[in-house]
C-alpha atoms as a PDB file:
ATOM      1  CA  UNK A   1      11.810 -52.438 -25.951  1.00  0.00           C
ATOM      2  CA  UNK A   2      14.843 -50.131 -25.575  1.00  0.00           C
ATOM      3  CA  UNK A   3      17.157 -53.419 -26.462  1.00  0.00           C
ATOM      4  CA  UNK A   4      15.659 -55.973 -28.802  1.00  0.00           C
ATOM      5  CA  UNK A   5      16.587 -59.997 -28.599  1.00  0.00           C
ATOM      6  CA  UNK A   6      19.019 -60.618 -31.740  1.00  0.00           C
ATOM      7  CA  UNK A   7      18.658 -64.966 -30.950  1.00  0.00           C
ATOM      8  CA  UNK A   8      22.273 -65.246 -30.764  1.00  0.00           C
ATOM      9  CA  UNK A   9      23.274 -68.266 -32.519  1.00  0.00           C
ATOM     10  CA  UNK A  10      20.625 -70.111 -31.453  1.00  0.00           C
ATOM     11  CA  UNK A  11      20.377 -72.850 -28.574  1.00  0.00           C
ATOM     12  CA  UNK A  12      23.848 -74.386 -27.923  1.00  0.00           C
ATOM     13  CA  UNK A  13      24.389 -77.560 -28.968  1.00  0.00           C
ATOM     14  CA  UNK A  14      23.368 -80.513 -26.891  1.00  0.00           C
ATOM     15  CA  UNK A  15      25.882 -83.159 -28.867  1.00  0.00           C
ATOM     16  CA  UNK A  16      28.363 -84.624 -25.860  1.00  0.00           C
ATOM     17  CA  UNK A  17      25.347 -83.625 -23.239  1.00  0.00           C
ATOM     18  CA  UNK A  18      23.162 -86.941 -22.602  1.00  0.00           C
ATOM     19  CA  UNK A  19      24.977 -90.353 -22.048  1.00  0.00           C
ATOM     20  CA  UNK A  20      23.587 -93.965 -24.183  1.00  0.00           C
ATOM     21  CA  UNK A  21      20.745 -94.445 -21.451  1.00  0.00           C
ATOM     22  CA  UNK A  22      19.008 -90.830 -21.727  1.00  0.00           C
ATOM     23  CA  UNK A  23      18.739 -91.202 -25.652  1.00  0.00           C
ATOM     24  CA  UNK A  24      16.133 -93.810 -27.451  1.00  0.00           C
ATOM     25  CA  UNK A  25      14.028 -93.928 -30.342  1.00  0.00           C
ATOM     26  CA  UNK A  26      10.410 -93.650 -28.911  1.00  0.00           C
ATOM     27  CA  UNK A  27       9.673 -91.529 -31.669  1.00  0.00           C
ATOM     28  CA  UNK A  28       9.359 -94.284 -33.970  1.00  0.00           C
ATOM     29  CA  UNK A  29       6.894 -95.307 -32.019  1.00  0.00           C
ATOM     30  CA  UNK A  30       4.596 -92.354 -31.092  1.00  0.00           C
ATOM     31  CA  UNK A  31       4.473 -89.072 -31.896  1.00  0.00           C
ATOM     32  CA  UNK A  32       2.112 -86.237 -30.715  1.00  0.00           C
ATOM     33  CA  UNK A  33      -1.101 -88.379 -30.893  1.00  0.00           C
ATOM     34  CA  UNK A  34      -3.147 -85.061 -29.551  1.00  0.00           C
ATOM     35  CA  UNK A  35      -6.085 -87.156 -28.544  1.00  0.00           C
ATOM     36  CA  UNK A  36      -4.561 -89.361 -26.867  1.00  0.00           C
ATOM     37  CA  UNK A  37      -2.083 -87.626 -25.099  1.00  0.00           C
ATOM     38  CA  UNK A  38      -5.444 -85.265 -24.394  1.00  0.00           C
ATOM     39  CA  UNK A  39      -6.997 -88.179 -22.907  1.00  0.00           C
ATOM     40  CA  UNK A  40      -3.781 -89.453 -20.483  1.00  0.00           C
ATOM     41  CA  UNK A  41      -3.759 -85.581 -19.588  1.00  0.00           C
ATOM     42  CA  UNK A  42      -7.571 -85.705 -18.357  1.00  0.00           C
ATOM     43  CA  UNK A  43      -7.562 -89.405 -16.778  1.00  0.00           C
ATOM     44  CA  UNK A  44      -4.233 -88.029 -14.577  1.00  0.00           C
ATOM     45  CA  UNK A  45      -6.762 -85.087 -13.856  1.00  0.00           C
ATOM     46  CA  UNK A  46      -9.301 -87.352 -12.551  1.00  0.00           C
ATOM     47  CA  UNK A  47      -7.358 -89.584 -10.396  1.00  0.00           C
ATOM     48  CA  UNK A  48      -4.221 -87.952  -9.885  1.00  0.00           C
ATOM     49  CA  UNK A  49      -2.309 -91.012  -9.642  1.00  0.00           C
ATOM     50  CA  UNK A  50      -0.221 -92.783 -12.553  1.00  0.00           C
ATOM     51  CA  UNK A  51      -1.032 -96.109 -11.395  1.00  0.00           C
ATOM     52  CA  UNK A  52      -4.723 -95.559 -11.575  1.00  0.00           C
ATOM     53  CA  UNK A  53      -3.915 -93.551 -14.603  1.00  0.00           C
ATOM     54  CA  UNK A  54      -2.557 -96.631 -15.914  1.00  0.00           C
ATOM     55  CA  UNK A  55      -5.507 -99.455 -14.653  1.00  0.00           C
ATOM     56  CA  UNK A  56      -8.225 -96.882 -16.629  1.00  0.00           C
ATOM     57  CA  UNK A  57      -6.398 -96.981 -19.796  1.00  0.00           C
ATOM     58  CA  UNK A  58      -5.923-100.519 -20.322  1.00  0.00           C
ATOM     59  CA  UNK A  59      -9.199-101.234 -18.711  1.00  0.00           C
ATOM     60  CA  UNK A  60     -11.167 -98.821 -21.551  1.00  0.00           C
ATOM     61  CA  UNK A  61      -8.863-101.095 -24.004  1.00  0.00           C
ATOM     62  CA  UNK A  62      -8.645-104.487 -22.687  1.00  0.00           C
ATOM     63  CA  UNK A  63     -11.411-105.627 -25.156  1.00  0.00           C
ATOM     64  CA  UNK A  64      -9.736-104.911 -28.135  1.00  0.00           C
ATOM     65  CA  UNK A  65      -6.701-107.427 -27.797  1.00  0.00           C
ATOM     66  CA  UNK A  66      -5.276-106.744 -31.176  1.00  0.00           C
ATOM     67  CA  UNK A  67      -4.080-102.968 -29.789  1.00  0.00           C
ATOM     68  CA  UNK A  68      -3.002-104.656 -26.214  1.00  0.00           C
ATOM     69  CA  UNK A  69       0.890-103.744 -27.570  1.00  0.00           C
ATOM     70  CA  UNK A  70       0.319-100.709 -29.325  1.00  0.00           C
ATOM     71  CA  UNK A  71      -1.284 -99.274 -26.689  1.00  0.00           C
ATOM     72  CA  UNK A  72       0.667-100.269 -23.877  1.00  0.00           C
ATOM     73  CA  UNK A  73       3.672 -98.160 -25.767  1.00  0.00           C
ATOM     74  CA  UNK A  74       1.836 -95.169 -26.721  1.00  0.00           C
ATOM     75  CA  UNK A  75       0.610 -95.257 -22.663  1.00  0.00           C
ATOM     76  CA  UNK A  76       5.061 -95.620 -21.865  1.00  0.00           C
ATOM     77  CA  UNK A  77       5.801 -92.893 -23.863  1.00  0.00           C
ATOM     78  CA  UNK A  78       2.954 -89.844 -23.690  1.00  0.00           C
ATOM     79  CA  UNK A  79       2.828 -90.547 -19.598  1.00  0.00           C
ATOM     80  CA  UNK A  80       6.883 -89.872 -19.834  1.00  0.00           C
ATOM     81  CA  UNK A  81       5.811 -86.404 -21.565  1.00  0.00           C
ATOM     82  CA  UNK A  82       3.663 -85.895 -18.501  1.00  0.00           C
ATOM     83  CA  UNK A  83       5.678 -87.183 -15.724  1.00  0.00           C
ATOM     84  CA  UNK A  84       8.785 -85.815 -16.878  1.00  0.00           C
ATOM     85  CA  UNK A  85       7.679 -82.478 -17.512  1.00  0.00           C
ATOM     86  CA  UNK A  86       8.943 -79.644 -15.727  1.00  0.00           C
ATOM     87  CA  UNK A  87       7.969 -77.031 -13.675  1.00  0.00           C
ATOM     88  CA  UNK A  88       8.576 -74.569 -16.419  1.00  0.00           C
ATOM     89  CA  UNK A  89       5.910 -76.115 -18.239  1.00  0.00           C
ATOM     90  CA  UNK A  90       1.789 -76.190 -17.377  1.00  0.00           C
ATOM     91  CA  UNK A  91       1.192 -79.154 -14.694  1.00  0.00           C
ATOM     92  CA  UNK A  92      -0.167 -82.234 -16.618  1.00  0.00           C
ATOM     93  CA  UNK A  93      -3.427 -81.530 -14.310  1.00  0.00           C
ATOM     94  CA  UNK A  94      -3.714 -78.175 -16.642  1.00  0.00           C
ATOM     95  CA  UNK A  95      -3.064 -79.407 -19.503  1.00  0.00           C
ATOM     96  CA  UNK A  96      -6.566 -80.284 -20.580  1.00  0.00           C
ATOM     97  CA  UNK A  97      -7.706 -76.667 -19.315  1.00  0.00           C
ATOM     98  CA  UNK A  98      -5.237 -75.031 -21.506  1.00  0.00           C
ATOM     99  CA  UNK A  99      -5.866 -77.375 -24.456  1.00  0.00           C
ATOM    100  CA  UNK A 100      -9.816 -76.510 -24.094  1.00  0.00           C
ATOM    101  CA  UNK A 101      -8.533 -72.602 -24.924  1.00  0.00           C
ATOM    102  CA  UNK A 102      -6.088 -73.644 -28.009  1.00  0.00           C
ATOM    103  CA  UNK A 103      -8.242 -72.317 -31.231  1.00  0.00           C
ATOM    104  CA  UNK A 104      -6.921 -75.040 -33.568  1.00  0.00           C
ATOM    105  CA  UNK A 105      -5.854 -78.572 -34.353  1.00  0.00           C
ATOM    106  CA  UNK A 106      -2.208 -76.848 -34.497  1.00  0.00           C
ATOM    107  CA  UNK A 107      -1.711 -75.070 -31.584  1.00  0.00           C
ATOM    108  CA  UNK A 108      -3.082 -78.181 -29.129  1.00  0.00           C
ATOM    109  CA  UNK A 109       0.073 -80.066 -31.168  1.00  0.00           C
ATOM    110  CA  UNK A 110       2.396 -76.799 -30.479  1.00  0.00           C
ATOM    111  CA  UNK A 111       1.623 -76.941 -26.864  1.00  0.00           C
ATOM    112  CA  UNK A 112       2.288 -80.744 -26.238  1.00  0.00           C
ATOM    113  CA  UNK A 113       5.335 -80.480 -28.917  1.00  0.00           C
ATOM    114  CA  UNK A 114       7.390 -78.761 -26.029  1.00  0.00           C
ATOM    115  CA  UNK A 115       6.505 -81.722 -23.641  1.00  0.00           C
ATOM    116  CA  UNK A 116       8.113 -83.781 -25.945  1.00  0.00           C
ATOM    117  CA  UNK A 117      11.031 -81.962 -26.847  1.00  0.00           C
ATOM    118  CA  UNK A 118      11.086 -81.720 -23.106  1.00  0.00           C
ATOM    119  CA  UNK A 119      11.135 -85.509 -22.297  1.00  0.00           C
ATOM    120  CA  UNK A 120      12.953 -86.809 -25.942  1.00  0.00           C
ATOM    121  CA  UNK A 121      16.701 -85.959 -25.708  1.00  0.00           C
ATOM    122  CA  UNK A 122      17.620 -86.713 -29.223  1.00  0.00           C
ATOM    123  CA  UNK A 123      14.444 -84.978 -30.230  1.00  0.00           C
ATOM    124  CA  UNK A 124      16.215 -81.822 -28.019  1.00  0.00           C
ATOM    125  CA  UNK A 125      19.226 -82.305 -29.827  1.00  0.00           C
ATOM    126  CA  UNK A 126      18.109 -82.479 -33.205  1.00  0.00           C
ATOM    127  CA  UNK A 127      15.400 -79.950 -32.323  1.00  0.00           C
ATOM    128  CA  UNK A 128      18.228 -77.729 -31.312  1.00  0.00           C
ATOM    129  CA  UNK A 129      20.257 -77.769 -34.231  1.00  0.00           C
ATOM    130  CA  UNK A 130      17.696 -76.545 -36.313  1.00  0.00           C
ATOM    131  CA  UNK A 131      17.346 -73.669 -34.206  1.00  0.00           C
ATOM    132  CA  UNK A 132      21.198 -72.819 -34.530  1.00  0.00           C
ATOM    133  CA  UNK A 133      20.438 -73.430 -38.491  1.00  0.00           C
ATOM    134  CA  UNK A 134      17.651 -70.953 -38.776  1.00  0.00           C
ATOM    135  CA  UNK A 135      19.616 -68.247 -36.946  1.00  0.00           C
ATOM    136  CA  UNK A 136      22.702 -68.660 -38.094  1.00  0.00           C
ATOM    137  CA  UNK A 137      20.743 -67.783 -41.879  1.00  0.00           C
ATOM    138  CA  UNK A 138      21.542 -71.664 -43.592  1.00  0.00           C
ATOM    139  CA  UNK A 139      20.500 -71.763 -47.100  1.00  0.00           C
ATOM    140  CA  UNK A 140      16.647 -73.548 -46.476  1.00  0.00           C
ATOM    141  CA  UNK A 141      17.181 -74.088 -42.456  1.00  0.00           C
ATOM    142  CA  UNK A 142      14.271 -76.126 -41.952  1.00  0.00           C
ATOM    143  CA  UNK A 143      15.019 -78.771 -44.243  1.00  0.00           C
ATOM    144  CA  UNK A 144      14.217 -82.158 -43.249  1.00  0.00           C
ATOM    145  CA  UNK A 145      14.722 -84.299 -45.947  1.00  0.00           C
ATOM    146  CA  UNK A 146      16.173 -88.130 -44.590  1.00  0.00           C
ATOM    147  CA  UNK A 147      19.690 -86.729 -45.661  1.00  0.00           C
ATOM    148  CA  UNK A 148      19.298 -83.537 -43.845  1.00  0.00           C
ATOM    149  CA  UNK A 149      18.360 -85.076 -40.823  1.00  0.00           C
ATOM    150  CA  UNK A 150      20.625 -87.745 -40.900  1.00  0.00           C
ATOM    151  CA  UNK A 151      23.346 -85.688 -41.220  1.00  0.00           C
ATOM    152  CA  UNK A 152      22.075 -83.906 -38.468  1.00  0.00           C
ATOM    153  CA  UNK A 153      21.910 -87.189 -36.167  1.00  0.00           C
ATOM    154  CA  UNK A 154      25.212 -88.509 -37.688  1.00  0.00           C
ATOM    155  CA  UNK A 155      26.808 -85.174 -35.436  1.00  0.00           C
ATOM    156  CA  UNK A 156      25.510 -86.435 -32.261  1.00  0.00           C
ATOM    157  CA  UNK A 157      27.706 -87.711 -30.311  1.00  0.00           C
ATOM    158  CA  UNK A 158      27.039 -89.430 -26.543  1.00  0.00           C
ATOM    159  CA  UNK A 159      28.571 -87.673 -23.635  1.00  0.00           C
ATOM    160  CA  UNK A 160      31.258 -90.462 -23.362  1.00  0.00           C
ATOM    161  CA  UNK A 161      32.356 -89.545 -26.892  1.00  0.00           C
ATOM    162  CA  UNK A 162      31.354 -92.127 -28.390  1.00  0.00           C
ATOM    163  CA  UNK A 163      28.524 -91.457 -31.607  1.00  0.00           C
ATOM    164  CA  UNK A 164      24.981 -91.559 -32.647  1.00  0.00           C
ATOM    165  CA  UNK A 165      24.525 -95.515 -34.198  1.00  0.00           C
ATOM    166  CA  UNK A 166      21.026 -96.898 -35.177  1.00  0.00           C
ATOM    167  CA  UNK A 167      20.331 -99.373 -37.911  1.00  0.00           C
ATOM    168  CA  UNK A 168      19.435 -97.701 -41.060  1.00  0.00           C
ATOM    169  CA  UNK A 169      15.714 -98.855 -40.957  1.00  0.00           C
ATOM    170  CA  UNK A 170      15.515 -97.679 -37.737  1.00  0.00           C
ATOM    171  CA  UNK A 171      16.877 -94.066 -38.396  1.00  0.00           C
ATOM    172  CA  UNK A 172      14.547 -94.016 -41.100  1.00  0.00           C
ATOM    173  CA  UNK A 173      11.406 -94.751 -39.542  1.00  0.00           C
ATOM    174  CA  UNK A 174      12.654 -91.309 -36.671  1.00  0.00           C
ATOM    175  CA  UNK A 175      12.813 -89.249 -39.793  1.00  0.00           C
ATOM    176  CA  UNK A 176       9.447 -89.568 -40.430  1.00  0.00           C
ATOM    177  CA  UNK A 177       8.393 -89.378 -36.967  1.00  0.00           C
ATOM    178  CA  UNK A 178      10.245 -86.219 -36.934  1.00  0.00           C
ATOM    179  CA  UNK A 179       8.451 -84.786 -40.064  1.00  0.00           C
ATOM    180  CA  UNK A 180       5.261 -85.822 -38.854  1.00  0.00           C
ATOM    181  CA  UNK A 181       5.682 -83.780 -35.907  1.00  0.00           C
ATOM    182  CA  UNK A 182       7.178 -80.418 -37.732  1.00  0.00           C
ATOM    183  CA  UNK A 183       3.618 -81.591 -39.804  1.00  0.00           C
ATOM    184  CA  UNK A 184       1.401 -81.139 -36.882  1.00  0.00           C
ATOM    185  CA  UNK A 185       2.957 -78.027 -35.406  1.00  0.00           C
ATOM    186  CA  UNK A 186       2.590 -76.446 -38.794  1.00  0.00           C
ATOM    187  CA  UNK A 187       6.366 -76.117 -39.913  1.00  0.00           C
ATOM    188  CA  UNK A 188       5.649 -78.178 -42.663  1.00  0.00           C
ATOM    189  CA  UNK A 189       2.899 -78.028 -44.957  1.00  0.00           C
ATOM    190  CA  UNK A 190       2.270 -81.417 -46.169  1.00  0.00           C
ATOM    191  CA  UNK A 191       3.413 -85.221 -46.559  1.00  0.00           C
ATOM    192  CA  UNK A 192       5.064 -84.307 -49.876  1.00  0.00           C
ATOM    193  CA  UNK A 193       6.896 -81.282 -48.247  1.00  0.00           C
ATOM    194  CA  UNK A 194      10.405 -81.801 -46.870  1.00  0.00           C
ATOM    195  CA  UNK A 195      11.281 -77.853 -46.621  1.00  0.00           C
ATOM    196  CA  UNK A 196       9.560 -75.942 -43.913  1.00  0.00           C
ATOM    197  CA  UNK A 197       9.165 -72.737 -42.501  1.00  0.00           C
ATOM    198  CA  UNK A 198       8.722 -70.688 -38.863  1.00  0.00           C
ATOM    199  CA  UNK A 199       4.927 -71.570 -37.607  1.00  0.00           C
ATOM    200  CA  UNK A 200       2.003 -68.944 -36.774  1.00  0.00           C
ATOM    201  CA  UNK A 201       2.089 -69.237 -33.172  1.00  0.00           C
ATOM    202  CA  UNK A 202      -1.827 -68.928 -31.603  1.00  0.00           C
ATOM    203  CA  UNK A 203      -2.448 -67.340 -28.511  1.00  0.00           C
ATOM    204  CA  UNK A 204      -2.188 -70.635 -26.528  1.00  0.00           C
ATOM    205  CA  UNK A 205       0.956 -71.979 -27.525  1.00  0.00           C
ATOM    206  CA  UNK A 206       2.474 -68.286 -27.750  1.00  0.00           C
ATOM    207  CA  UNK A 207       1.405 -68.210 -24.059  1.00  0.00           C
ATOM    208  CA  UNK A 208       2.879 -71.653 -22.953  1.00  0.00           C
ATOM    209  CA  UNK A 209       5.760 -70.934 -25.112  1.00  0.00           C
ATOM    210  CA  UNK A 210       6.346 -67.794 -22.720  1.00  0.00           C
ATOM    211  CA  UNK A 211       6.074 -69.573 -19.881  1.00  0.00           C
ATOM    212  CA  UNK A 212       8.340 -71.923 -20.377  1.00  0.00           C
ATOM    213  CA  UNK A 213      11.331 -69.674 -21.660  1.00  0.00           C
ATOM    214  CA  UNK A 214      10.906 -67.766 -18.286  1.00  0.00           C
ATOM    215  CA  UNK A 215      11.162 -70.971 -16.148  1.00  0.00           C
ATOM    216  CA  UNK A 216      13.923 -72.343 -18.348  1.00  0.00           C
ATOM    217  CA  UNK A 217      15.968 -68.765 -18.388  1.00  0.00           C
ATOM    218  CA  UNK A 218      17.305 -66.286 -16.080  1.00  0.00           C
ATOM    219  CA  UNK A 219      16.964 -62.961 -15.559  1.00  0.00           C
ATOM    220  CA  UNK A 220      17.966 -61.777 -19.432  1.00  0.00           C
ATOM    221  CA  UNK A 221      15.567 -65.185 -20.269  1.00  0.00           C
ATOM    222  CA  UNK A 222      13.748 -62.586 -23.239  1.00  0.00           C
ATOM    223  CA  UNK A 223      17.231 -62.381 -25.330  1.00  0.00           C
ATOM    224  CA  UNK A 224      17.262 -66.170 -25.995  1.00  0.00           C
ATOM    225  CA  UNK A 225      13.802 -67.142 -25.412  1.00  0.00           C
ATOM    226  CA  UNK A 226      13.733 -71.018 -25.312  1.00  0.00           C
ATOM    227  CA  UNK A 227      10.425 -71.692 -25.957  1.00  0.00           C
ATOM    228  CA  UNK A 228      10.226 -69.448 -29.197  1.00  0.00           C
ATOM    229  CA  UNK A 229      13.428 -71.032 -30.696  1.00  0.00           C
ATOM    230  CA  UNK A 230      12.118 -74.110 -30.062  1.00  0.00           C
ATOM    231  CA  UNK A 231       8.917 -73.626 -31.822  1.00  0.00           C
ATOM    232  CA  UNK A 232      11.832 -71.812 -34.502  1.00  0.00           C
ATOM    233  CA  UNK A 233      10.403 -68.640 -34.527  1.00  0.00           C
ATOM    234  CA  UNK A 234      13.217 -65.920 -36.002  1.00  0.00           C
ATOM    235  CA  UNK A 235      14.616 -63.447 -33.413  1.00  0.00           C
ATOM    236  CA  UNK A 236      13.202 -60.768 -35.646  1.00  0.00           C
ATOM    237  CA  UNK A 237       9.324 -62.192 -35.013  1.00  0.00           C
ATOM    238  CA  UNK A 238      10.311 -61.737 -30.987  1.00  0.00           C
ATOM    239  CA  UNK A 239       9.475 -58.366 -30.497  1.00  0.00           C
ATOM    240  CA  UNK A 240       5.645 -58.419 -32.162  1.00  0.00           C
ATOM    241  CA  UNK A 241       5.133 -61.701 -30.233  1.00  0.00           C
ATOM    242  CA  UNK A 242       6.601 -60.088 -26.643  1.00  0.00           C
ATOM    243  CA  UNK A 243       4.037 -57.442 -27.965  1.00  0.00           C
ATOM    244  CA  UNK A 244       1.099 -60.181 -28.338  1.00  0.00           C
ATOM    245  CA  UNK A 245       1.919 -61.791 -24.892  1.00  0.00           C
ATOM    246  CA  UNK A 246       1.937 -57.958 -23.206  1.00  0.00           C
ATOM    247  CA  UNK A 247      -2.074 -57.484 -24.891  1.00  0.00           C
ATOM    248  CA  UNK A 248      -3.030 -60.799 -23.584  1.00  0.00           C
ATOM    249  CA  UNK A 249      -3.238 -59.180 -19.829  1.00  0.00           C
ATOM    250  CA  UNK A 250      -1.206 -62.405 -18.822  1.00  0.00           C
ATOM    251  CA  UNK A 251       2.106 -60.425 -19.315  1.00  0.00           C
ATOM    252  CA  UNK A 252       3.309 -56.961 -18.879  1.00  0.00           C
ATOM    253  CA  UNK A 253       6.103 -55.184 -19.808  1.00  0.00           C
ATOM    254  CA  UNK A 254       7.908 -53.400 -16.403  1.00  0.00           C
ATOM    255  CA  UNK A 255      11.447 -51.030 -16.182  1.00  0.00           C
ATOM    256  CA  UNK A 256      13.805 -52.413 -14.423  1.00  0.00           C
ATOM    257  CA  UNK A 257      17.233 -50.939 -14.029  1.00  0.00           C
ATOM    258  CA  UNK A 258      16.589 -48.282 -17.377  1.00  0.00           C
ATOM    259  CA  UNK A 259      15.529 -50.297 -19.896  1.00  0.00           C
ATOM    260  CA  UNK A 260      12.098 -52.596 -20.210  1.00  0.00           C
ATOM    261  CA  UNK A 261      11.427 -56.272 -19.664  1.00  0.00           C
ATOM    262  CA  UNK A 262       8.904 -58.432 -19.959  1.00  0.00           C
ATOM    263  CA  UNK A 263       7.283 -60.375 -16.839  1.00  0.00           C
ATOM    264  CA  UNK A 264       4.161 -62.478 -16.114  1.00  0.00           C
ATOM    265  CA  UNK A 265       1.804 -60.267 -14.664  1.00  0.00           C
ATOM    266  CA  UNK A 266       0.856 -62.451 -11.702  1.00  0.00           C
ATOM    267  CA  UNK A 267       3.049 -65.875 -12.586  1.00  0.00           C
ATOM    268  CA  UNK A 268       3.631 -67.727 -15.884  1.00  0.00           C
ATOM    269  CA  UNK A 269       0.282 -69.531 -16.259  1.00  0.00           C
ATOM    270  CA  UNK A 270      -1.694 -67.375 -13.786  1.00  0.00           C
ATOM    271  CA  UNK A 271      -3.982 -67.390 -16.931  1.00  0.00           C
ATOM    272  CA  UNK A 272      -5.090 -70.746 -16.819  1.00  0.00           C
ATOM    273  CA  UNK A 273      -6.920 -70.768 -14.205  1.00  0.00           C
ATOM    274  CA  UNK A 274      -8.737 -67.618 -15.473  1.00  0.00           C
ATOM    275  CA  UNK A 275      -9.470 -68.305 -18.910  1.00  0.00           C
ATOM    276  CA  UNK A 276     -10.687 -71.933 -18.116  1.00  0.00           C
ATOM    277  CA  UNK A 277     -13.206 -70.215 -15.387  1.00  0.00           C
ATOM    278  CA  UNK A 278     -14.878 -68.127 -18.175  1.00  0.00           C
END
C-alpha cells in the first residue's frame, strides 16, 4: 500500500458518550456462551421472528425448572447481541452460516465478541481504552488484573458528568466476565493469566472483522480500522492482514485517486453466501 495505517491513538474515548440508561452490567451475567448464542442465532434463522424465537427456547427448557431464571437472562441478553446488531455486522440470519466456516473454538468467540462489544456500552468503553493503551505503547497494555480494570472503569464517566458507581462485589464479578471473554477470544491464555497479548485472527473473524470496520468507517475506514482495534490487533499487523483479506477473493485492493485501497470485491459479506454454498 503506497500509505500504510499507523492506528493513530487508538479509538477515541467513549467516557461522557452513553447516559445511566445505555450502561448495565449484563456481563456479570453472560458472557459469549458460543453455543448458546449459536443456538438463538439458528432458532431466529428458522422462524425469523423474536417472539417465536422466544416461545422455542423456553419451550426446549421448560422441563428443567431449576434453569427457568438463568435461562430467561442468558435469552435477554444474547437476543440484545442479535437484535441490536448493526448493519455493519453479518445479519443474525448469517450468523450460523459464517460460524459453520470459523476453523476453531476461538474464532466462533472472535466473531460474536464484536456483537457484544456492539450491544454492551461499558464493554465499548472499556474495550476502547485498551485499544488507546496498546497503541499508545503502555508498559503491558493488555493488562487486566481487577486493579487495572477498575481503574479503567473508575474513568468512566456518564454523559451527564456524573461517574461510573457499582458496588464493589458487583464490579468484581464484570472483571471476571471481562477476562473470561479476552479468554475465549484468545487474548489471554489462561484462568491464572491476567496479562494478555494481540490474538491470531482466523480467516473468519479476520473477514467479519473487515466488514465491520468498512460499515463503521468512511472513506479512509483502512487507517483506523475498527474492527481490528477492537479485536487489539497493532497497526503494524494491518498491512499483512489487509494482505490476507485481498488472497481471500472476498477483498481486493483498487487505485483510487494515486494511491491503493482496499474494498470488498462484491460487498462486505458477499462471501457468506458463497462459502456456506460449497
Amino acid at each position: 500500500m503506497n500509505t500504510l495505517p499507523d492506528g493513530g491513538d487508538g479509538p477515541p474515548s467513549l467516557s461522557r458518550t452513553f447516559s445511566p440508561e445505555e450502561v448495565n452490567m449484563d456481563l456479570t451475567m453472560c458472557g459469549l456462551l458460543p453455543d448458546r448464542a449459536d443456538e438463538v442465532a439458528r432458532l431466529y434463522r428458522e422462524h425469523g421472528n423474536w417472539n417465536q424465537v422466544k416461545e422455542v427456547w423456553f419451550e426446549e427448557r421448560r422441563a428443567n425448572r431449576s434453569t427457568k431464571g438463568s435461562s430467561q437472562k442468558i435469552y435477554r441478553v444474547l437476543s440484545s447481541r442479535f437484535k441490536n446488531a448493526p448493519a455493519s455486522l453479518p445479519n443474525p440470519r448469517d450468523l450460523p452460516d459464517v460460524l459453520e466456516t470459523c476453523s476453531s473454538s476461538r474464532d466462533k468467540a472472535q466473531v460474536l465478541y464484536l456483537y457484544l462489544v456492539a450491544d454492551d456500552a461499558l464493554v465499548r468503553y472499556a474495550v476502547h481504552e485498551y485499544a488507546r493503551r496498546l497503541s499508545a505503547d503502555y508498559h503491558d497494555p493488555l493488562g487486566f488484573s481487577n486493579e487495572t480494570l477498575t481503574t479503567v472503569l473508575n474513568q468512566f464517566e456518564y454523559a451527564d458528568g456524573t461517574s461510573f458507581d457499582y458496588a464493589d462485589s458487583t464490579t468484581r464479578r464484570w472483571c471476571e466476565g471481562f477476562r473470561s471473554v479476552m479468554r475465549e477470544i484468545g487474548v489471554l491464555e489462561s484462568q491464572q493469566t491476567v496479562v494478555g497479548n494481540p490474538p491470531s485472527l482466523g480467516e473468519t473473524p479476520l473477514l467479519v472483522a473487515m466488514g465491520y470496520s468498512y460499515g463503521e468507517g468512511e472513506d479512509e475506514w483502512f487507517e483506523s480500522a475498527t474492527g481490528l482495534q477492537y479485536l487489539f490487533q497493532p497497526s503494524a499487523r494491518w498491512e499483512e492482514l489487509y494482505d490476507r483479506a485481498a488472497e481471500t477473493e472476498a477483498w481486493e485492493f483498487v487505485e483510487l485517486h494515486g494511491s491503493l485501497q482496499l474494498r470488498p470485491t462484491n460487498g462486505p459479506y458477499s462471501w457468506i453466501t458463497t462459502e456456506g454454498a460449497e
